[in-house]
Protein backbone atom coordinates (compact mmCIF):
# COMPACT_ATOMS: atom_id res chain seq x y z
CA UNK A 1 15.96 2.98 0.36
CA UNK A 2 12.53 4.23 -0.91
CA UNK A 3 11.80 2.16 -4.27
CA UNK A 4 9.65 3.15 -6.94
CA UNK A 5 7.40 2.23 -9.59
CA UNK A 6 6.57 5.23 -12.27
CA UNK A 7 6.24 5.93 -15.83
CA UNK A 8 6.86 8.76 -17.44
CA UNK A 9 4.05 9.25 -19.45
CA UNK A 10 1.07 7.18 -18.76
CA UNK A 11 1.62 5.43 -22.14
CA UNK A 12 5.37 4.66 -21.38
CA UNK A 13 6.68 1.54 -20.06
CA UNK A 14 6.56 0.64 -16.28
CA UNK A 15 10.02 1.67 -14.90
CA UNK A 16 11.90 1.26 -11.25
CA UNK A 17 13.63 4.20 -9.67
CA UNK A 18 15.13 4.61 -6.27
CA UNK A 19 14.09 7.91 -4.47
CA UNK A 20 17.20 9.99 -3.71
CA UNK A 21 18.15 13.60 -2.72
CA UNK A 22 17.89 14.91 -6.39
CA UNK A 23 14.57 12.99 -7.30
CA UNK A 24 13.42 9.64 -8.57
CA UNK A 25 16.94 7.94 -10.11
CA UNK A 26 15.87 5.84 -13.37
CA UNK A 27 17.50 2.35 -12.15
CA UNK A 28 17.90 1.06 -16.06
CA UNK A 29 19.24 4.60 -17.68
CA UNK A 30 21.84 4.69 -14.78
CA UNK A 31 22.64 1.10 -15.38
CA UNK A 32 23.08 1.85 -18.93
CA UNK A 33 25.38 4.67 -17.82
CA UNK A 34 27.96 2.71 -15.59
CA UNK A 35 27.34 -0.39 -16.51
CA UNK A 36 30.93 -0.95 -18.40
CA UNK A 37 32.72 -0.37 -15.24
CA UNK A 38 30.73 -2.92 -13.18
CA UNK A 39 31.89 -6.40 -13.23
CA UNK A 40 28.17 -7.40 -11.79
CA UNK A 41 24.42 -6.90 -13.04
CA UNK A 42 21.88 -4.89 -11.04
CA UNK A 43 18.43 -5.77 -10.94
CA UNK A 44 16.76 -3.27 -13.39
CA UNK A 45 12.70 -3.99 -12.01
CA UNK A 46 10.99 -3.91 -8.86
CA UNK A 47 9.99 -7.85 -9.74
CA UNK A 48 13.94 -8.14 -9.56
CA UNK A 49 14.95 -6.49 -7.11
CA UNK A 50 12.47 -8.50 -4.73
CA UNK A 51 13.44 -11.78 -6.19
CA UNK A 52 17.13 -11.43 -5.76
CA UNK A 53 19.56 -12.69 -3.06
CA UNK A 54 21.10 -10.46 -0.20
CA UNK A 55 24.42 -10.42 -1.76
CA UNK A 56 22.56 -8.56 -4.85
CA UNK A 57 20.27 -5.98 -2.97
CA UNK A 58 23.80 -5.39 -0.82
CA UNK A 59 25.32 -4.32 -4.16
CA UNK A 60 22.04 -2.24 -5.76
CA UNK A 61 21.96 -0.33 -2.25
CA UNK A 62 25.85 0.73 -3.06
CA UNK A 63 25.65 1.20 -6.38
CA UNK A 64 22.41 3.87 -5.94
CA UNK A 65 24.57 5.42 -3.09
CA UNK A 66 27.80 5.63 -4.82
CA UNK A 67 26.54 6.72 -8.46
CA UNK A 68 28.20 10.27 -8.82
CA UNK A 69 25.20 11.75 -12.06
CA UNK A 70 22.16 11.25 -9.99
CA UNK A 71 21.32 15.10 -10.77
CA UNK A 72 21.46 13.80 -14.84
CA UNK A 73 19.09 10.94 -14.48
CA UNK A 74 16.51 11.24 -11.90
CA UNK A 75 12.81 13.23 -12.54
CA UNK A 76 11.04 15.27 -10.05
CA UNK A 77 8.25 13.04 -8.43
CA UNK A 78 5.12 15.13 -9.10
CA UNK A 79 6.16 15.16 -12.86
CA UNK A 80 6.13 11.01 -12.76
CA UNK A 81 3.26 8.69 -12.71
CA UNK A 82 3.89 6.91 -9.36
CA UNK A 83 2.63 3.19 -9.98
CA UNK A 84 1.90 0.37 -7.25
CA UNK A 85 5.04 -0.65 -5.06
CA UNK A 86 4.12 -3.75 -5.07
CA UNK A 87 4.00 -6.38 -7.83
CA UNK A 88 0.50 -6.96 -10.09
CA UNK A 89 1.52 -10.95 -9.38
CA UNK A 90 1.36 -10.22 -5.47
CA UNK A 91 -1.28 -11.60 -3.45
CA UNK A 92 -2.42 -9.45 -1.09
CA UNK A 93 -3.79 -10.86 2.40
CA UNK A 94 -5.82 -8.10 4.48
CA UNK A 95 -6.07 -8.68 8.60
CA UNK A 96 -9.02 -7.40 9.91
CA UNK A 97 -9.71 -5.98 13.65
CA UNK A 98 -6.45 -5.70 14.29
CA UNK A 99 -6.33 -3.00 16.35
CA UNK A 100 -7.40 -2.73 19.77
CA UNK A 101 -9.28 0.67 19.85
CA UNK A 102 -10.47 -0.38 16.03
CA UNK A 103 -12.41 -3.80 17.83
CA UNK A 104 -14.21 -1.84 20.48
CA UNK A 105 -15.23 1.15 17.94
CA UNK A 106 -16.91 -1.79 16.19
CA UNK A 107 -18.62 -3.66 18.84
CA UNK A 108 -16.53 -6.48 18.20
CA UNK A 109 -14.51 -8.79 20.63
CA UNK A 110 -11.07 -8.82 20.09
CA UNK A 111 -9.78 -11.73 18.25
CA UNK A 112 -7.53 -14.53 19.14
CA UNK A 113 -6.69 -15.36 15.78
CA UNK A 114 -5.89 -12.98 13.32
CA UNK A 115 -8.64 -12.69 10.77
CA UNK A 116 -7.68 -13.04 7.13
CA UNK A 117 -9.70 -12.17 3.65
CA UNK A 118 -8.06 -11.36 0.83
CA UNK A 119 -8.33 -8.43 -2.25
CA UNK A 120 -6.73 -9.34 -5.81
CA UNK A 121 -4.85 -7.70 -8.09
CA UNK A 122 -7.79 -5.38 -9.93
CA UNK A 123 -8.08 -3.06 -6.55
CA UNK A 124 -4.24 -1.99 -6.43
CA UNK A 125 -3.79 1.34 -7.14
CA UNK A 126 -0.89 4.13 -7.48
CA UNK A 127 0.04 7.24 -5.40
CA UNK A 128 -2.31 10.36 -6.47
CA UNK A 129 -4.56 7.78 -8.77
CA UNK A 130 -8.19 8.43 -9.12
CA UNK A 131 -10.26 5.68 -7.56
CA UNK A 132 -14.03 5.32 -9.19
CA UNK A 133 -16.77 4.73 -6.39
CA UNK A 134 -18.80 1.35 -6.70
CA UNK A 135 -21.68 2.58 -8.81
CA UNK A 136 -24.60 1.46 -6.16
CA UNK A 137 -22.78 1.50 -2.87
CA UNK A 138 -23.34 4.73 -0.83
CA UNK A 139 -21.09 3.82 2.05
CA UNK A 140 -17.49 3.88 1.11
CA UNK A 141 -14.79 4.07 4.39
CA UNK A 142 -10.91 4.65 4.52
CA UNK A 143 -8.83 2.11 6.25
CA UNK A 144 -5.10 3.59 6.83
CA UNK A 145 -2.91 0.35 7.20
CA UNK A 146 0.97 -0.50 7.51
CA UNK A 147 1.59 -2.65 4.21
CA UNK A 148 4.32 -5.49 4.73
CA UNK A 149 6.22 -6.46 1.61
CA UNK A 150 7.53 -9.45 1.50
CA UNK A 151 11.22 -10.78 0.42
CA UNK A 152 12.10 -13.72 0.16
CA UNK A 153 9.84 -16.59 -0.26
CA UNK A 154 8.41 -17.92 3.22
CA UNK A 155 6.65 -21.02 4.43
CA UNK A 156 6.52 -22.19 8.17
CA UNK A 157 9.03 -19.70 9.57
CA UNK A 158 8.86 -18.80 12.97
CA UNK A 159 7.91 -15.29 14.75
CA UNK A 160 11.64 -15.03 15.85
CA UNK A 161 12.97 -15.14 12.07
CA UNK A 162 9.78 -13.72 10.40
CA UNK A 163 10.78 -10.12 9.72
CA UNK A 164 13.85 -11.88 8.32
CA UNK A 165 11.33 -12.24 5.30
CA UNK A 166 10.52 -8.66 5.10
CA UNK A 167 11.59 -6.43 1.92
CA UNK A 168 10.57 -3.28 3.61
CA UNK A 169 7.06 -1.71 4.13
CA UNK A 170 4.39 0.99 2.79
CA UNK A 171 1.07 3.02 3.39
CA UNK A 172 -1.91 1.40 2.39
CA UNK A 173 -5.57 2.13 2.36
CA UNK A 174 -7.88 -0.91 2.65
CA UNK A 175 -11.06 1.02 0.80
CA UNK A 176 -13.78 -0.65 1.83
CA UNK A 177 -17.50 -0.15 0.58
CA UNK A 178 -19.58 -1.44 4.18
CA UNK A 179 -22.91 -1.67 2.58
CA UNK A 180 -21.41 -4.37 -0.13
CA UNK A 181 -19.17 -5.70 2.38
CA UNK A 182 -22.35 -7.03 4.75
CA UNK A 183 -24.69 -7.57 2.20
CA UNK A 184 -23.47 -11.56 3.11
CA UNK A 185 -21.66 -12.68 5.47
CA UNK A 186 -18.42 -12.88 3.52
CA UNK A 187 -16.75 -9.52 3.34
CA UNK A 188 -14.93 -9.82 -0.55
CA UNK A 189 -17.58 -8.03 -2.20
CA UNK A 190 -16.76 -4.55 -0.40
CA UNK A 191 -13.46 -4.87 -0.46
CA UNK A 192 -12.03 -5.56 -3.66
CA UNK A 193 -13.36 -3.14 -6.03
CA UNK A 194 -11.38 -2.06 -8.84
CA UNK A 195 -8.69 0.85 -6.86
CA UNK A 196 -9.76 -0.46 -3.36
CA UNK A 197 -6.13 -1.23 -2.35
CA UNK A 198 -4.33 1.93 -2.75
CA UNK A 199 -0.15 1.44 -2.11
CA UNK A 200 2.51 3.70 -2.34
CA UNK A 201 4.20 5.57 -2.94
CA UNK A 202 7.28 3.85 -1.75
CA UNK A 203 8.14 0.55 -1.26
CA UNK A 204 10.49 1.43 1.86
CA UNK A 205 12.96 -1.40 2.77
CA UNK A 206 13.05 -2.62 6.07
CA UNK A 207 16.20 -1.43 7.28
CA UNK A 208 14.86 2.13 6.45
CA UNK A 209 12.03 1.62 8.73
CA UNK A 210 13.43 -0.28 11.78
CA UNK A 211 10.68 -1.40 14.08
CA UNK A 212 6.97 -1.54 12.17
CA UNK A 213 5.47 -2.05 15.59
CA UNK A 214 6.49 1.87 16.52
CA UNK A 215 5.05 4.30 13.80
CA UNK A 216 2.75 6.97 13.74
CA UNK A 217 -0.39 6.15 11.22
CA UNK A 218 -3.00 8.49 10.31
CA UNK A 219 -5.81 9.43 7.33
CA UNK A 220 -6.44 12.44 6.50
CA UNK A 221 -9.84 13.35 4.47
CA UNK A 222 -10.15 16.78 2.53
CA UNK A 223 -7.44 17.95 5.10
CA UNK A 224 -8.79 16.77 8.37
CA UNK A 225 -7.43 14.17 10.48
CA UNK A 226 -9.39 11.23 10.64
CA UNK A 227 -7.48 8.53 11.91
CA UNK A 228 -4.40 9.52 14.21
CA UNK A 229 -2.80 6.02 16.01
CA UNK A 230 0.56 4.22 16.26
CA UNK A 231 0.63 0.50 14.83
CA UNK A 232 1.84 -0.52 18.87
CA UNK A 233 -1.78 -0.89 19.29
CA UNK A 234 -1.71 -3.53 16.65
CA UNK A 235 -3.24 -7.01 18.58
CA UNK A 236 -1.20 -9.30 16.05
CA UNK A 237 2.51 -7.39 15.43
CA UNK A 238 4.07 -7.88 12.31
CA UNK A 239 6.19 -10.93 12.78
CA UNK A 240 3.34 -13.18 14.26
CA UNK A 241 1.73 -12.14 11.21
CA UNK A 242 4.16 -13.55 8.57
CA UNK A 243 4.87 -16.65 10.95
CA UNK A 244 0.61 -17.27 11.29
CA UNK A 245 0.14 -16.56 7.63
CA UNK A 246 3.07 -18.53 6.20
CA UNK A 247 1.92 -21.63 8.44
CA UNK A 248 -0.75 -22.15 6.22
CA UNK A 249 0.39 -20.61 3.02
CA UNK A 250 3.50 -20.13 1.22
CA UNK A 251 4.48 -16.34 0.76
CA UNK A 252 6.38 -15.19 -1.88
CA UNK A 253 8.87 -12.02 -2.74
CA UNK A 254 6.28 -9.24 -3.55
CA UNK A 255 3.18 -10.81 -1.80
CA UNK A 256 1.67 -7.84 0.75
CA UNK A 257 0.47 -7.93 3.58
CA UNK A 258 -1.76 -5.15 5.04
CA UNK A 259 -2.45 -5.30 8.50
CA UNK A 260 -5.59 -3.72 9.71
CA UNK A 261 -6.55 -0.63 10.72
CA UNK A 262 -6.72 1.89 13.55
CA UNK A 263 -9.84 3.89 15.36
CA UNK A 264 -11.37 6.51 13.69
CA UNK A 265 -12.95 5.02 10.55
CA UNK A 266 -16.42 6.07 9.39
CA UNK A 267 -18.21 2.55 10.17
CA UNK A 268 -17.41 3.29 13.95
CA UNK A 269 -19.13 6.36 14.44
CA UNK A 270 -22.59 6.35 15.46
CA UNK A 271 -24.66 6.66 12.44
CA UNK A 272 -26.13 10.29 12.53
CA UNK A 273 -21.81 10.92 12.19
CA UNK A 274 -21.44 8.60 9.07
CA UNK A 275 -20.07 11.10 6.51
CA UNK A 276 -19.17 8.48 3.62
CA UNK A 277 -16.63 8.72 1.01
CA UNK A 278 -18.20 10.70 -2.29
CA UNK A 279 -17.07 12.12 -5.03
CA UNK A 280 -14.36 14.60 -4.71
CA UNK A 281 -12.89 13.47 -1.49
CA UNK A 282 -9.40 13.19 -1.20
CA UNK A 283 -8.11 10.45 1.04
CA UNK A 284 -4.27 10.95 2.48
CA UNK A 285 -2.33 7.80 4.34
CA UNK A 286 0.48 8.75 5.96
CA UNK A 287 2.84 6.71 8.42
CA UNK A 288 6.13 7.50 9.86
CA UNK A 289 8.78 7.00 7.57
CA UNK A 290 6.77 5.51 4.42
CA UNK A 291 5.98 9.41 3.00
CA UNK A 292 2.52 10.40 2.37
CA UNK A 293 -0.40 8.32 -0.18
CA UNK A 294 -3.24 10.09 -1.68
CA UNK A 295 -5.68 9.45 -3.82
CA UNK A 296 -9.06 11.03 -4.55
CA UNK A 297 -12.72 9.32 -5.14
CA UNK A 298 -14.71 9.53 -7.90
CA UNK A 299 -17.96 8.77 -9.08
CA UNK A 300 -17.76 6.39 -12.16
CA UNK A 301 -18.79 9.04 -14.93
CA UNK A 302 -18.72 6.52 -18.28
CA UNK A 303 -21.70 4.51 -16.35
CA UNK A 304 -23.30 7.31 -15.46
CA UNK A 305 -23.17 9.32 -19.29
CA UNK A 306 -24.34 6.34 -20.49
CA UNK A 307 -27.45 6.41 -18.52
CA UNK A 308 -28.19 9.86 -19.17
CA UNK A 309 -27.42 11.17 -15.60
CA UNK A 310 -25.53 13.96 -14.25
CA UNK A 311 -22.63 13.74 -12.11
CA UNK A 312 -22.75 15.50 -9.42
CA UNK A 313 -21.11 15.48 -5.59
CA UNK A 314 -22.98 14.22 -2.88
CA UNK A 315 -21.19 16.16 -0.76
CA UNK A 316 -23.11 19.00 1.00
């Protein structure tokens, strides 16, 4: 299944749809439909959905594939607000230089640990939501990365039963502004500006995606390919990630995971080559099976009214 976060209208409440064959099914109106000839309850959020038990996401799965109306109660999905598939709770752990061809584009040895840093909750952001630029940073980079959502809480489990854990997966781009990111040596500033953790637009459960050591990943900028690479040249798969991570911390239904990035970002080309991110740009993340993400930069126009400065593109 391909699960969804949307509203509406921007000023409507959050709600959870499923994506099917006739659009976006509303999970609660359907519900509210069929409900009296159910003996069981559905979960009617994505916060639910992710906290409940096998027997219960066995029973959503047939419910959305047996309900007969879909047609009556679903929207198109470029009508809807598509919201983070993930949870605003989640914490989200990034692994950097995780990718082979990514390490040596960098000048970087390849690690023997997976590195870890984290963003918070203030940089997630929705399917075809604008992201504001960092008002003094002039070197903003795409990072296309395979998101893992996790299921079912998770401490100490073992690389044998750690995709056992696993909801299902999405795109991600791990927005990164370089020039904050090394002004010290600790690399939070640069990544977690407000929008700097683009998800979506489906949460896509694992069974969906089969293997998510296998799939084709790429970015796209202003419709050229930036980033084309499969996530088998990943150093640290999937499940030694969620058995490394949950060694040393407890993960919980909704955390995310996003798991580095491929070649082909702007940092690793030499420096006469460095076309940053400006204003305007519109950054695609696509990866087999998980749909397309994309979102397009901005420069933060209330700061710069205020200061009595037009906005204009960089871009030449």
């Amino acid at each position: 299944m391909k699960l969804v976060n949307f509203k509406v209208h921007t000023s409507d409440k959050l709600r959870f749809g499923v994506k099917t064959d006739a659009g976006i099914l509303d999970i609660e109106k359907a519900w509210e439909a069929a409900k009296e000839k159910e003996p069981h309850d559905i979960p009617l959020t994505l916060e639910q959905w992710l906290q409940s038990d096998e027997d219960s996401k066995e029973f959503f799965q047939q419910f959305v594939h047996s309900y007969k109306n879909q047609g009556e109660l679903t929207y198109q999905e470029h009508s809807l607000e598509i919201t983070p598939c993930v949870p605003k709770s989640a914490k989200i752990i990034c692994v950097g230089l995780n990718y082979r061809k990514h390490a040596k584009e960098s000048n970087m040895d390849v690690p023997k640990t997976p590195i870890l840093f984290n963003k918070f909750s203030n940089s997630l952001a929705g399917h075809n939501e604008k992201v504001e630029l960092p008002a003094d940073s002039k070197q903003v980079d795409f990072e296309a990365e395979l998101g893992i959502v996790i299921g079912k809480k998770a401490k100490g489990v073992s690389r044998e039963q750690a995709l056992d854990y696993v909801a299902g997966y999405c795109n991600a781009n791990d927005l990164s502004a370089r020039d904050l990111q090394f002004r010290t040596n600790q690399w939070l500033l640069g990544k977690s500006c407000d929008g700097f953790c683009p998800v979506g637009p489906y949460l896509v459960t694992a069974d969906e995606v089969g293997d998510p050591n296998q799939l084709k990943i790429e970015t796209i900028v202003n419709g050229e390919v930036r980033q084309s690479s499969n996530t088998s040249d990943m150093i640290f798969y999937c499940d030694e990630l969620v058995s490394y991570i949950s060694t040393y911390m407890t993960l919980e239904p909704g955390d995310l995971i996003i798991t580095g990035t491929p070649e082909g970002v702007i940092l690793g080309l030499p420096q006469e080559e460095q076309d940053w991110l400006t204003d305007g740009d519109e950054v695609t993340i696509k990866i087999e099976k998980l749909g397309v993400l994309t979102n397009q930069l901005i420069f933060p126009r209330s700061a710069f009214e205020e200061r009595g400065k037009p906005v204009t593109s960089q871009r030449v």
